[in-house]
PDB file of N, CA and C in Angstrom:
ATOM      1  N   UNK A   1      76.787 -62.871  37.079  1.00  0.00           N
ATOM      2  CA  UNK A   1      75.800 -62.916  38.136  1.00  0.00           C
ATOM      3  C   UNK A   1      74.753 -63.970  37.786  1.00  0.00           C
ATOM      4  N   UNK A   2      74.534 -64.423  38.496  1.00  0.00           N
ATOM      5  CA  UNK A   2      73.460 -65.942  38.127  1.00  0.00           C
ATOM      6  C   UNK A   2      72.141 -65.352  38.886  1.00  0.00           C
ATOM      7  N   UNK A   3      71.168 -66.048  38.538  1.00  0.00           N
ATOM      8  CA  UNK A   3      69.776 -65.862  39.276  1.00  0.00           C
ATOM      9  C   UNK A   3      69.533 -66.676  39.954  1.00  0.00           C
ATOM     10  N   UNK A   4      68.684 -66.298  41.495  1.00  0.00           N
ATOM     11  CA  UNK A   4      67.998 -66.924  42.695  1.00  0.00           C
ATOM     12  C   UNK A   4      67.403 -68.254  41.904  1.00  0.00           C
ATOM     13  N   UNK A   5      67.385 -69.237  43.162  1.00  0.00           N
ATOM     14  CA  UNK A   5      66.653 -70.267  42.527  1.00  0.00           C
ATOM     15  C   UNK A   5      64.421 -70.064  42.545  1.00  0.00           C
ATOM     16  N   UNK A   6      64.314 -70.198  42.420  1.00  0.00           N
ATOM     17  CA  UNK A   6      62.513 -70.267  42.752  1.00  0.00           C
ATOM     18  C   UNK A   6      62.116 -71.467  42.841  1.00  0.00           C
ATOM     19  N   UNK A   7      61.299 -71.204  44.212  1.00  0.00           N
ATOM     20  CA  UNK A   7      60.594 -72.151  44.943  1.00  0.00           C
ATOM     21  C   UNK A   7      59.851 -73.218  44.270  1.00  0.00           C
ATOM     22  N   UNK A   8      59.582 -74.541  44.179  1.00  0.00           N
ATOM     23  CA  UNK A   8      59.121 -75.485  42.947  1.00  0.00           C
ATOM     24  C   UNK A   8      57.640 -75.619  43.085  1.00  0.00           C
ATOM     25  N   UNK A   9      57.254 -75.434  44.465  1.00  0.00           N
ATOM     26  CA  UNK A   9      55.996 -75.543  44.988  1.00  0.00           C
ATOM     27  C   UNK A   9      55.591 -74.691  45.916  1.00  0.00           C
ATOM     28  N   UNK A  10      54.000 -74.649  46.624  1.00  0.00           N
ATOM     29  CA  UNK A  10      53.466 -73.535  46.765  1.00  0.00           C
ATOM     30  C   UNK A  10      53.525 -74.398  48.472  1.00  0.00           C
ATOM     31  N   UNK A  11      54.417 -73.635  49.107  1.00  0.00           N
ATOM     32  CA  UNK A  11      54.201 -74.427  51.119  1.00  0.00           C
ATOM     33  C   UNK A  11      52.767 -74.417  51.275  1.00  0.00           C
ATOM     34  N   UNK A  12      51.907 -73.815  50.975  1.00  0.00           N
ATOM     35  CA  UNK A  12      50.593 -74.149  51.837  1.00  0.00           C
ATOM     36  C   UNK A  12      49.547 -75.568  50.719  1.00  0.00           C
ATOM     37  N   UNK A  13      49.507 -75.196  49.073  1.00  0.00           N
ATOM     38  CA  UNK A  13      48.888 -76.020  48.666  1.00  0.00           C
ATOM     39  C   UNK A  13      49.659 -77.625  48.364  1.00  0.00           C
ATOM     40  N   UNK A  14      50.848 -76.962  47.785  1.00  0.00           N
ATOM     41  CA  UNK A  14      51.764 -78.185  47.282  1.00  0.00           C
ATOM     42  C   UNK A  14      51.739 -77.680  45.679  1.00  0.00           C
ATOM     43  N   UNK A  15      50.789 -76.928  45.169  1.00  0.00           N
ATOM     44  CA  UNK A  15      50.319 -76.963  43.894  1.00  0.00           C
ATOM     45  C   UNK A  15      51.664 -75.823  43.007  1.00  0.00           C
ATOM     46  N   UNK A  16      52.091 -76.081  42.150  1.00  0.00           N
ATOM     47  CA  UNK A  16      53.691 -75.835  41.211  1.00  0.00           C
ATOM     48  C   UNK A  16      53.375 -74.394  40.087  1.00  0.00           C
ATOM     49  N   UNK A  17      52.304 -73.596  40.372  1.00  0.00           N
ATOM     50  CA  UNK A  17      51.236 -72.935  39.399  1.00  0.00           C
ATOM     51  C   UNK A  17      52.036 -71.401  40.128  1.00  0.00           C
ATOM     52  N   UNK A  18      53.143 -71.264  40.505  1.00  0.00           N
ATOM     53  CA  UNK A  18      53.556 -69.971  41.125  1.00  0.00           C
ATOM     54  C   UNK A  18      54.278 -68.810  40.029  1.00  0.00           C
ATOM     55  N   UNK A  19      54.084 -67.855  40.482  1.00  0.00           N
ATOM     56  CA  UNK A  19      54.564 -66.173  39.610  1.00  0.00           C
ATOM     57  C   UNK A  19      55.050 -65.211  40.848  1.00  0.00           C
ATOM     58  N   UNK A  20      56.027 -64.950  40.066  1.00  0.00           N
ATOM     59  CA  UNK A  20      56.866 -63.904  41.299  1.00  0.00           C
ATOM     60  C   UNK A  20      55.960 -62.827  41.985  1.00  0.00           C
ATOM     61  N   UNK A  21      55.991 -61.954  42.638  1.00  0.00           N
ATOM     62  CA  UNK A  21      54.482 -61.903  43.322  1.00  0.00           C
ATOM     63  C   UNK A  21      55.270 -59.608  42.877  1.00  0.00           C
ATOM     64  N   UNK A  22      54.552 -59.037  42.681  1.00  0.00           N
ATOM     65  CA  UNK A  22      54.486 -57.094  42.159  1.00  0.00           C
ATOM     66  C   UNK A  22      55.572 -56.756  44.057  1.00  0.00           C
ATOM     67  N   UNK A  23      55.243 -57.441  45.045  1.00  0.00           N
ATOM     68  CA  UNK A  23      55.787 -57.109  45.995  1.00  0.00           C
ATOM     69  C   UNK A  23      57.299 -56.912  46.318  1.00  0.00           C
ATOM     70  N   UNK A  24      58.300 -57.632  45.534  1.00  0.00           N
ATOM     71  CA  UNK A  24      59.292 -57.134  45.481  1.00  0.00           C
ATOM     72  C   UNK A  24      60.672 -58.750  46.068  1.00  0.00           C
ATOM     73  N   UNK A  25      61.604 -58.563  45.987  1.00  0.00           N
ATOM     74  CA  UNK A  25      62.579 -59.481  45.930  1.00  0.00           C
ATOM     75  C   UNK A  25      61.989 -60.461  46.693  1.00  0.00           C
ATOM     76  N   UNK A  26      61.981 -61.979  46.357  1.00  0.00           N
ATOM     77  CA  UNK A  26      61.748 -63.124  47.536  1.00  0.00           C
ATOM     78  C   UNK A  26      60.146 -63.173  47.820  1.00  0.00           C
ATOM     79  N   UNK A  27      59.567 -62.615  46.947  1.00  0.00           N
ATOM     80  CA  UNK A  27      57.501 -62.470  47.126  1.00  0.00           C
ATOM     81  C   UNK A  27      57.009 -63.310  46.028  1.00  0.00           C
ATOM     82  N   UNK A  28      56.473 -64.352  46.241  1.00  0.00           N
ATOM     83  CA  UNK A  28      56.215 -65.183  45.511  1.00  0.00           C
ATOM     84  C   UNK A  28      54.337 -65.350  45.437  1.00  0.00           C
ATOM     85  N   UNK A  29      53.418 -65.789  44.532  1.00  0.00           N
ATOM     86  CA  UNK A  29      52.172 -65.574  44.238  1.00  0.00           C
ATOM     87  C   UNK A  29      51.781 -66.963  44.225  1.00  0.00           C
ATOM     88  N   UNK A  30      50.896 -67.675  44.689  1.00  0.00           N
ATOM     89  CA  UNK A  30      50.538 -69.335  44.259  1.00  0.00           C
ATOM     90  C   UNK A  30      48.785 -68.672  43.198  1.00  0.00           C
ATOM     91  N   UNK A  31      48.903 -69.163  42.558  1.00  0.00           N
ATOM     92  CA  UNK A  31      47.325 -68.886  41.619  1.00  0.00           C
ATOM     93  C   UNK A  31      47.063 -70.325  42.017  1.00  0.00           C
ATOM     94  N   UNK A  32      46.915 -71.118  42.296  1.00  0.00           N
ATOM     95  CA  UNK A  32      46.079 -71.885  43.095  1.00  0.00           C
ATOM     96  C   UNK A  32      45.169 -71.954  44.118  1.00  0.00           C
ATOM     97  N   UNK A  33      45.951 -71.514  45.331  1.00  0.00           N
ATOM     98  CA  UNK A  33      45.368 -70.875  46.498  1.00  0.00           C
ATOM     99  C   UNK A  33      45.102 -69.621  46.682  1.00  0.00           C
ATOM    100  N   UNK A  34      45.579 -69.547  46.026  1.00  0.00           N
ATOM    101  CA  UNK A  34      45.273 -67.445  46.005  1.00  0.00           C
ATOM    102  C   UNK A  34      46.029 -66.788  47.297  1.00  0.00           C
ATOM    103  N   UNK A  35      47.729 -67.640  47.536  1.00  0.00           N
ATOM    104  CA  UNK A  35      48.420 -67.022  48.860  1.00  0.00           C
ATOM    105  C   UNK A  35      49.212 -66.700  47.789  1.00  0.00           C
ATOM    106  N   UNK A  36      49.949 -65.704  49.312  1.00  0.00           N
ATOM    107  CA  UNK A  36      51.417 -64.813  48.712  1.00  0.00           C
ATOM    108  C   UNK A  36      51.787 -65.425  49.597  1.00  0.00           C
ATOM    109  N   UNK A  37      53.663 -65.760  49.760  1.00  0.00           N
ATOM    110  CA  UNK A  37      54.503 -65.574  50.692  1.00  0.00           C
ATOM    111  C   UNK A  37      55.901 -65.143  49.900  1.00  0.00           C
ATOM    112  N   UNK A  38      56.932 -65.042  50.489  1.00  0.00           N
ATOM    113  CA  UNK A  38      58.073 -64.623  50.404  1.00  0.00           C
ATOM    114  C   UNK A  38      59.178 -65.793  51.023  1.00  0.00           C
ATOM    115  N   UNK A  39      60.011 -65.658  50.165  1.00  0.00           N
ATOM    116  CA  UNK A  39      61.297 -66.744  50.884  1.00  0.00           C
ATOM    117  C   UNK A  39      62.506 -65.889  51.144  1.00  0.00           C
ATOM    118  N   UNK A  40      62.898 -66.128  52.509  1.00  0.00           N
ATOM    119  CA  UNK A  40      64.026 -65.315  53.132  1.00  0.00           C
ATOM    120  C   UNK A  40      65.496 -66.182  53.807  1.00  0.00           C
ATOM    121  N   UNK A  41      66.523 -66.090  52.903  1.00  0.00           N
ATOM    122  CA  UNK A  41      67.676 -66.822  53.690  1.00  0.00           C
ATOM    123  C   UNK A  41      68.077 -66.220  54.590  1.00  0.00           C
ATOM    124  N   UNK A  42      67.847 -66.682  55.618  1.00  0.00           N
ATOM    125  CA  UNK A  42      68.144 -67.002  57.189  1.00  0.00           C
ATOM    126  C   UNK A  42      70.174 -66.611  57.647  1.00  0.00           C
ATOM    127  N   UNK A  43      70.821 -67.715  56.956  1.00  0.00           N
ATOM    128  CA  UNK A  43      71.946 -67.921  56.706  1.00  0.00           C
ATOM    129  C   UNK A  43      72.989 -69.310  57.031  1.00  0.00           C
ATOM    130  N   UNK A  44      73.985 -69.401  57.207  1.00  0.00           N
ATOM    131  CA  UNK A  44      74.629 -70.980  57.343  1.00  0.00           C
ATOM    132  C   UNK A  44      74.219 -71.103  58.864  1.00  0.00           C
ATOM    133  N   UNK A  45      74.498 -72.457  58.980  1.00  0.00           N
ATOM    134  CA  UNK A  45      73.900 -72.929  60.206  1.00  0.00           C
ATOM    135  C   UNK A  45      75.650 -73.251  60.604  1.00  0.00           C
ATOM    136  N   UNK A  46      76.303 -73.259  61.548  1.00  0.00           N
ATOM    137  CA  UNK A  46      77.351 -73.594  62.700  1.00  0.00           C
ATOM    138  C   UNK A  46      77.552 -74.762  62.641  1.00  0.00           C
ATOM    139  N   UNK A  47      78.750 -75.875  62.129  1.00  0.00           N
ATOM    140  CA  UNK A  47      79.059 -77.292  62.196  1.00  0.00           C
ATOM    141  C   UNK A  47      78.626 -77.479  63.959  1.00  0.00           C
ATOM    142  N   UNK A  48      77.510 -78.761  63.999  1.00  0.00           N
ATOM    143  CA  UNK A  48      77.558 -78.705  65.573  1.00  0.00           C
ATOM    144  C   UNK A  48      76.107 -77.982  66.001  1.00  0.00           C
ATOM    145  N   UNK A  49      75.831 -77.597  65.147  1.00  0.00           N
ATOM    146  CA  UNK A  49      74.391 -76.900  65.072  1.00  0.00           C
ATOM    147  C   UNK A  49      73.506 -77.265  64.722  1.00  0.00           C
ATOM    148  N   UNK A  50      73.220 -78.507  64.053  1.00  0.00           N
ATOM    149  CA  UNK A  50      72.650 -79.243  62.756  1.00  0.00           C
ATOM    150  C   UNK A  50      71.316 -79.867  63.436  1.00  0.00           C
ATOM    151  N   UNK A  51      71.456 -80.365  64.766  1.00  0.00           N
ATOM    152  CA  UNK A  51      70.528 -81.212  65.445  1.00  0.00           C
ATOM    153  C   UNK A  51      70.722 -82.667  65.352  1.00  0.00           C
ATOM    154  N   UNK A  52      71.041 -83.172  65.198  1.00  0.00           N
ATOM    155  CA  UNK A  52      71.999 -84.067  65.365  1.00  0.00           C
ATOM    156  C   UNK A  52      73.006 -84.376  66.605  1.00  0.00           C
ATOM    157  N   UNK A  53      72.253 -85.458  66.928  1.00  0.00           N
ATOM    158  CA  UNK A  53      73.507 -86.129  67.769  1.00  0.00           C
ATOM    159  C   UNK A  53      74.657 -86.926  67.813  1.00  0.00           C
ATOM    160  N   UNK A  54      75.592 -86.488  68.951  1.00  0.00           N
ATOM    161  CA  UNK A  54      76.800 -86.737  68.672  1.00  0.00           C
ATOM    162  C   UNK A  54      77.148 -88.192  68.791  1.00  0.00           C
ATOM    163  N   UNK A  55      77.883 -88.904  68.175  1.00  0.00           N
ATOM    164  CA  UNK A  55      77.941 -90.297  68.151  1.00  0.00           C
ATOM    165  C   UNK A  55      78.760 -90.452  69.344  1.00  0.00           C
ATOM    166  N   UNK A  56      79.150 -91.771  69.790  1.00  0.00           N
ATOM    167  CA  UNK A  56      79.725 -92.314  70.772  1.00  0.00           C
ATOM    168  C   UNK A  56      80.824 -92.085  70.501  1.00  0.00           C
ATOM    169  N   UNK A  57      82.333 -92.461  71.191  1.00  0.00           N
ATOM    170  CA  UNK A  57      83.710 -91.954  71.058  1.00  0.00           C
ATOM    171  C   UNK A  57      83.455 -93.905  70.323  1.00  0.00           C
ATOM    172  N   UNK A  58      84.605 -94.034  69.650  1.00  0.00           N
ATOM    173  CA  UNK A  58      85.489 -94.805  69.408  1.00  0.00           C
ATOM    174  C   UNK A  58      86.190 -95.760  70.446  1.00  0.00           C
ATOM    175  N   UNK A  59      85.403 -96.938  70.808  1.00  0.00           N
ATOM    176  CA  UNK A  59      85.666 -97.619  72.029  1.00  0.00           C
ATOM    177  C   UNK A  59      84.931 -97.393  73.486  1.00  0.00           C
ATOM    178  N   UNK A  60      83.920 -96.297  73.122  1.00  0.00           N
ATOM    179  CA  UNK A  60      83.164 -95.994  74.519  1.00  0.00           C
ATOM    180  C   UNK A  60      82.107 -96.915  74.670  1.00  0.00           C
ATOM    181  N   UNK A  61      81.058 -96.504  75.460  1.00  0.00           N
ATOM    182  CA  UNK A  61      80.235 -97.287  75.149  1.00  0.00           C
ATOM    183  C   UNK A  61      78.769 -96.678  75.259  1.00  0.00           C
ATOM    184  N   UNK A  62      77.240 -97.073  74.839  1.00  0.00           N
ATOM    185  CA  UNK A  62      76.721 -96.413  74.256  1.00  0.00           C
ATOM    186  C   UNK A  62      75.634 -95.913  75.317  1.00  0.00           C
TER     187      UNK A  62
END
């Protein structure tokens, strides 16, 4: 079993000073800013889903 990765930086300061947060799986602490948040996988995104647009056909035109 391998371990979750942890977040490198803090989304609101930017600042790298983070500790897993007493709240429980995915709760993360910034001692910088003095926020909590949590990181939650969502899940895979659908080939075609990406946002991204679709290129032209091969001989069409644009």
């Amino acid at each position: 079993m391998s371990e979750r990765a942890a977040p490198f930086y803090c989304p609101y300061c930017g600042d790298e000073d983070l500790q897993p947060s007493e709240e429980g799986h995915g709760a993360w602490e910034c001692r910088s800013c003095s926020r909590a948040f949590r990181l939650k996988f969502l899940g895979l995104l659908a080939q075609g889903l990406t946002g991204k647009s679709p290129s032209a056909p091969d001989g069409g035109e644009s």
